[in-house]
C-alpha atoms as a PDB file:
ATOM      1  CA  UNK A   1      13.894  40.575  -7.034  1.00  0.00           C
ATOM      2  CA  UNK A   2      14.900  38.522  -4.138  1.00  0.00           C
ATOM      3  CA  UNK A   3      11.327  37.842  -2.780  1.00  0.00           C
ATOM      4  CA  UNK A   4      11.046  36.612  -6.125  1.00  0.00           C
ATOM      5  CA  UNK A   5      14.000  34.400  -6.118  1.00  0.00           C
ATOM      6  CA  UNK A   6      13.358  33.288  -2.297  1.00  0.00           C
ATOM      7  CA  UNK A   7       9.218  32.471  -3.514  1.00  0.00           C
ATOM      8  CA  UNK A   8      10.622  30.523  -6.550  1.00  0.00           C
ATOM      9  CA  UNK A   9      13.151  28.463  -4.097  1.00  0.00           C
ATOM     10  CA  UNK A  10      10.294  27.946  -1.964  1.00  0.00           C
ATOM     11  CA  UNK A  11       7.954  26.605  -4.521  1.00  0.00           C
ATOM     12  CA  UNK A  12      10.686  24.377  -5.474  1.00  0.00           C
ATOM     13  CA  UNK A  13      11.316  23.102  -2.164  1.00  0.00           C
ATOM     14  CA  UNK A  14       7.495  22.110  -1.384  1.00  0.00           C
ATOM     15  CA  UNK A  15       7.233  20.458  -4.867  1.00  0.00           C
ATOM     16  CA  UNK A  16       9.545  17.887  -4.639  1.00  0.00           C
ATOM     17  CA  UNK A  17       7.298  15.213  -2.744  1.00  0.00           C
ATOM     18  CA  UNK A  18       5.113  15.205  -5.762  1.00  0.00           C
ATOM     19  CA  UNK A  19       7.365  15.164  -8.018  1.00  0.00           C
ATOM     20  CA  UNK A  20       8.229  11.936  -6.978  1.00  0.00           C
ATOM     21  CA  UNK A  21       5.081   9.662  -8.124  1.00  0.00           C
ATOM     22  CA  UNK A  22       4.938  11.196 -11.638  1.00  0.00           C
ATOM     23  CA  UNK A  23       1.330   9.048 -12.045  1.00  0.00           C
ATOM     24  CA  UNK A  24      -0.643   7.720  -9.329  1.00  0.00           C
ATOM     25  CA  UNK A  25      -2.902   5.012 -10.184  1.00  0.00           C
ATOM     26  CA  UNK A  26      -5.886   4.611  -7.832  1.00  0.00           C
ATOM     27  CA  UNK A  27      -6.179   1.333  -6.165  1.00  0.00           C
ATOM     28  CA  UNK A  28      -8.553  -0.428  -8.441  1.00  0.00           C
ATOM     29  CA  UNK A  29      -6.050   0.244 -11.648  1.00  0.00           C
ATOM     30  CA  UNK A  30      -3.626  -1.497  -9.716  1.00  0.00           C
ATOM     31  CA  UNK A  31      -5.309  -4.333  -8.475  1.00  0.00           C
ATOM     32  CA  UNK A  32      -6.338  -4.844 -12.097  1.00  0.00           C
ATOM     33  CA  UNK A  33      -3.427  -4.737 -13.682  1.00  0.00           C
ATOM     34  CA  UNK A  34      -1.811  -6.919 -11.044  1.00  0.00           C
ATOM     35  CA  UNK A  35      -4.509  -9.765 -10.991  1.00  0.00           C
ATOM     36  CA  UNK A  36      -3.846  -9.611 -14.790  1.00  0.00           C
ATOM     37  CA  UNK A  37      -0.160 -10.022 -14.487  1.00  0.00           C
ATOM     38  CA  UNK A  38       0.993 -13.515 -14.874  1.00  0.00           C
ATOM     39  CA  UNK A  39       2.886 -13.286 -11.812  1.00  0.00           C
ATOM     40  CA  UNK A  40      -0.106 -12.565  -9.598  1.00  0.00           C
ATOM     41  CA  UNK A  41      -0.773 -15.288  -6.863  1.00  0.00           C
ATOM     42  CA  UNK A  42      -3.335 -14.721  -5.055  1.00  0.00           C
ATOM     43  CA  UNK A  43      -5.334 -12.066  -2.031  1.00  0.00           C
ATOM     44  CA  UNK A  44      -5.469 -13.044   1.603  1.00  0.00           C
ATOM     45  CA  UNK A  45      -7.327 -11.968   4.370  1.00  0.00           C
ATOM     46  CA  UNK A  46      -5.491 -10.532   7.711  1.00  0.00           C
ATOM     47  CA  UNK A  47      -6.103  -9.129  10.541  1.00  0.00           C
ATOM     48  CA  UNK A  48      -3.921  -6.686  11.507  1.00  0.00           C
ATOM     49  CA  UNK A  49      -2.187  -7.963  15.438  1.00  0.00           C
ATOM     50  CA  UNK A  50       0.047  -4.580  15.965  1.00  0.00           C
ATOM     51  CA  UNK A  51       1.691  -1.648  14.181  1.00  0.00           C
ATOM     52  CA  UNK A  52       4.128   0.997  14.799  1.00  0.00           C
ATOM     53  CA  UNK A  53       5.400   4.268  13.431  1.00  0.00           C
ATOM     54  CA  UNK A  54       8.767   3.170  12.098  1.00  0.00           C
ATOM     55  CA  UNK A  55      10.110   6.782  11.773  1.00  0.00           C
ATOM     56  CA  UNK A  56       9.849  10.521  12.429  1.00  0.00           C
ATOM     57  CA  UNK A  57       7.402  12.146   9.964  1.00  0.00           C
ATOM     58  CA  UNK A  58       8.753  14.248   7.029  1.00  0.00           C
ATOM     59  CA  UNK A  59       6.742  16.245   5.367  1.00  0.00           C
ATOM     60  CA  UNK A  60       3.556  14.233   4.464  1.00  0.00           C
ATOM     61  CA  UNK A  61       4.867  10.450   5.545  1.00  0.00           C
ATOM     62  CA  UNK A  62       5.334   8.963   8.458  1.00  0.00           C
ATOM     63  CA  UNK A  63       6.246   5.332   7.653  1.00  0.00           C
ATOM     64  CA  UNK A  64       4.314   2.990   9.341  1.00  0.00           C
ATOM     65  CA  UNK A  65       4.917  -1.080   9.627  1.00  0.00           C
ATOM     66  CA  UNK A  66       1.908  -3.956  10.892  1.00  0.00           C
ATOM     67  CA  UNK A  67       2.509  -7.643  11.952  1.00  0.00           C
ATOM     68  CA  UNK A  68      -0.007  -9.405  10.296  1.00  0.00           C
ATOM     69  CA  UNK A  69      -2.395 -13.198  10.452  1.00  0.00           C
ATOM     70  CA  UNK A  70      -3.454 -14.602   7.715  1.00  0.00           C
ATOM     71  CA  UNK A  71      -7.066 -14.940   8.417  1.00  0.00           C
ATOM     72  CA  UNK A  72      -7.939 -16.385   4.966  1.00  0.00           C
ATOM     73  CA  UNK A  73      -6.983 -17.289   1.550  1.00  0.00           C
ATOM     74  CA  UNK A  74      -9.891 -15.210  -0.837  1.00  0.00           C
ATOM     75  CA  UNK A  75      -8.088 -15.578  -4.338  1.00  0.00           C
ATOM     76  CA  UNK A  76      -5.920 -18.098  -5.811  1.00  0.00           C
ATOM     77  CA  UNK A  77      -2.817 -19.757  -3.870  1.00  0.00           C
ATOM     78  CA  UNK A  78      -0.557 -17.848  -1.814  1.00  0.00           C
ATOM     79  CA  UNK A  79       2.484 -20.081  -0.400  1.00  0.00           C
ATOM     80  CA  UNK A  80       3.853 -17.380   1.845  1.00  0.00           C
ATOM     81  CA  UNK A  81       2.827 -16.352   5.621  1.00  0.00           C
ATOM     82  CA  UNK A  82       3.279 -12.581   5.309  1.00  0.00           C
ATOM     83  CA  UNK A  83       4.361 -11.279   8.612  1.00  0.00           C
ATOM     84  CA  UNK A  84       4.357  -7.301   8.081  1.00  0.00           C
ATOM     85  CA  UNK A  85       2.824  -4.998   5.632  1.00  0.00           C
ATOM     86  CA  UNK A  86       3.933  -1.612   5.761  1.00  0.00           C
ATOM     87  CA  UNK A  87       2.703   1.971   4.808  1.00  0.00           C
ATOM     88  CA  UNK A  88       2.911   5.755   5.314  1.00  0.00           C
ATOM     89  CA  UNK A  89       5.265   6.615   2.641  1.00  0.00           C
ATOM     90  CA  UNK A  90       3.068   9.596   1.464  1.00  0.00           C
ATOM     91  CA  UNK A  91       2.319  11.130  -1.656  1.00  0.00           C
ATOM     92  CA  UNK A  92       6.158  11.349  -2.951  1.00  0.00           C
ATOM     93  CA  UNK A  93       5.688   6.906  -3.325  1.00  0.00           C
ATOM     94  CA  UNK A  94       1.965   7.440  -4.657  1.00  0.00           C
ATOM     95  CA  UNK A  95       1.136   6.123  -1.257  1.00  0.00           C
ATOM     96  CA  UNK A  96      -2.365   4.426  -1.006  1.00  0.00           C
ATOM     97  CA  UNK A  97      -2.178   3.957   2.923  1.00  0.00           C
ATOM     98  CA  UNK A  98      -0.781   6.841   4.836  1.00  0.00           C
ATOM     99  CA  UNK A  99      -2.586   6.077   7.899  1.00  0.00           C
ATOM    100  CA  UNK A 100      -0.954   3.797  10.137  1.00  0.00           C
ATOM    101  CA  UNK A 101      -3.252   0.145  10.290  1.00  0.00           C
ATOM    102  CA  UNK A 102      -5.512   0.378  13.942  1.00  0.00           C
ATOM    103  CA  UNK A 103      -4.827  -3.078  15.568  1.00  0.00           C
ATOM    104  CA  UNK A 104      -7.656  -5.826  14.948  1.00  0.00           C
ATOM    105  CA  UNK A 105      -9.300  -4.176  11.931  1.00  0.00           C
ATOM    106  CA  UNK A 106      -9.056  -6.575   8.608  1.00  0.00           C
ATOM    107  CA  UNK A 107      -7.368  -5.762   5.319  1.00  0.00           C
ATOM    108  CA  UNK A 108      -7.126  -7.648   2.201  1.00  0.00           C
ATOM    109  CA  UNK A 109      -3.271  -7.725   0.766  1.00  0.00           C
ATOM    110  CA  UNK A 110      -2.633  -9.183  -2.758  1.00  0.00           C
ATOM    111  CA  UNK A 111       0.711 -11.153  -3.475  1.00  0.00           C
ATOM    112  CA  UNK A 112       2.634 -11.389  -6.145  1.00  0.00           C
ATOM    113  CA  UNK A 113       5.412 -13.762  -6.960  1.00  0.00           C
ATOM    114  CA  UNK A 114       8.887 -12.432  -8.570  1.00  0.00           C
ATOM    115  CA  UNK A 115       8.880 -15.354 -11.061  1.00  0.00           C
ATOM    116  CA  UNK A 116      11.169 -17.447  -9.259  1.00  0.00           C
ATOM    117  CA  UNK A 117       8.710 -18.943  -6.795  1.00  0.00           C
ATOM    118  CA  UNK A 118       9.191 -15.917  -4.199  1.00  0.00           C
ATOM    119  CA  UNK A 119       6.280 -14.383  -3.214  1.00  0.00           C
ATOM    120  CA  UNK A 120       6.002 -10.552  -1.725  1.00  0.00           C
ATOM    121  CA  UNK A 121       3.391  -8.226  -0.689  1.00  0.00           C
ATOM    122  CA  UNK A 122       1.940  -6.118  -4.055  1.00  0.00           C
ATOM    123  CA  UNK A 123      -0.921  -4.394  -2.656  1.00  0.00           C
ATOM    124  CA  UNK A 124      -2.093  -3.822   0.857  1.00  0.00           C
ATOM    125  CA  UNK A 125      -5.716  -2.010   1.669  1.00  0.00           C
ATOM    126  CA  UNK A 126      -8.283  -2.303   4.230  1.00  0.00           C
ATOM    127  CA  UNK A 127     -11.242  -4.279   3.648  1.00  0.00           C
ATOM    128  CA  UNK A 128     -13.549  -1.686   3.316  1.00  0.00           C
ATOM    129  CA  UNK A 129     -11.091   0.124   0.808  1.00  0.00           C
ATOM    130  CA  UNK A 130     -10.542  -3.510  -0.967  1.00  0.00           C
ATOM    131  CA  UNK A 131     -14.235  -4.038  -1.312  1.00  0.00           C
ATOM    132  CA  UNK A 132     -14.952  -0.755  -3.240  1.00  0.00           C
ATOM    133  CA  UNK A 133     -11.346  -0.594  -5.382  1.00  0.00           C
ATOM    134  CA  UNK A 134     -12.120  -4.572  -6.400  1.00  0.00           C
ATOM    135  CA  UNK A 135     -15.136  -5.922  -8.196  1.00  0.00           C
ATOM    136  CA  UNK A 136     -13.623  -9.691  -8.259  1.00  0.00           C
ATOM    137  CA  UNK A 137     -13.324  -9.815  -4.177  1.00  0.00           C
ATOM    138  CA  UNK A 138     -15.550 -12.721  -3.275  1.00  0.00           C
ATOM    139  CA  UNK A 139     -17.565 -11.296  -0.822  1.00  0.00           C
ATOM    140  CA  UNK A 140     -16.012 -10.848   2.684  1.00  0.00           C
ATOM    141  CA  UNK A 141     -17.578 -10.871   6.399  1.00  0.00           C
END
């Protein structure tokens, strides 16, 4: 009886990460949904200058952050100059970037606008990832 009980606690205790994102939605359901939004400004280009772990990892995240340049505008009209995009949440945010960002590679990050005029970072995925999860991304060199 207590293996049982102890297994059972056990299961519990590995569960709860997934538990957390009760429906994850691939990337291109998101970026569809989003560019369909009324709030939905615009994607960018960037290249990605630096990034750093941001915290100890805990069970399948370790939270990453990137400083960013806009390389170029590929959708729309984005206003802001997004400095840092940020990732490695794992599975318990229905994380679509759990690797860190490697320094000088390009991603594409999508911005939406809160309705008020301010602008924040919706999506964030390397180009490669951007170019299969996105049909409507002009094409990119």
């Amino acid at each position: 009886m207590k293996t049982l009980l102890f297994s059972l606690a056990l299961v519990g205790l590995t569960a709860v990460p997934a538990q957390a994102c009760r429906i994850f939605r691939p990337a291109e359901h998101r970026i569809e949904a989003l560019r369909a939004h009324e709030h939905y400004s615009g994607a960018v280009l960037v290249r990605i200058e630096s990034a750093r772990h941001t915290a100890e990892p805990v069970q399948d995240s370790r939270a990453w952050e990137a400083k960013i340049r806009i390389v170029r505008t590929l959708d729309g009209r984005v206003k802001m100059d997004p400095i840092i995009i940020v990732g490695g949440w794992g599975s318990a945010a229905c994380e679509l970037n759990p690797e860190i960002a490697k320094p000088g590679s390009l991603w594409v990050v999508y911005i939406a606008s809160n309705g008020g005029g301010q602008e924040h970072i919706n999506i964030a995925l390397p180009l490669e990832r951007a170019r299969e999860a996105d049909p409507a991304l002009p094409k990119v060199r």
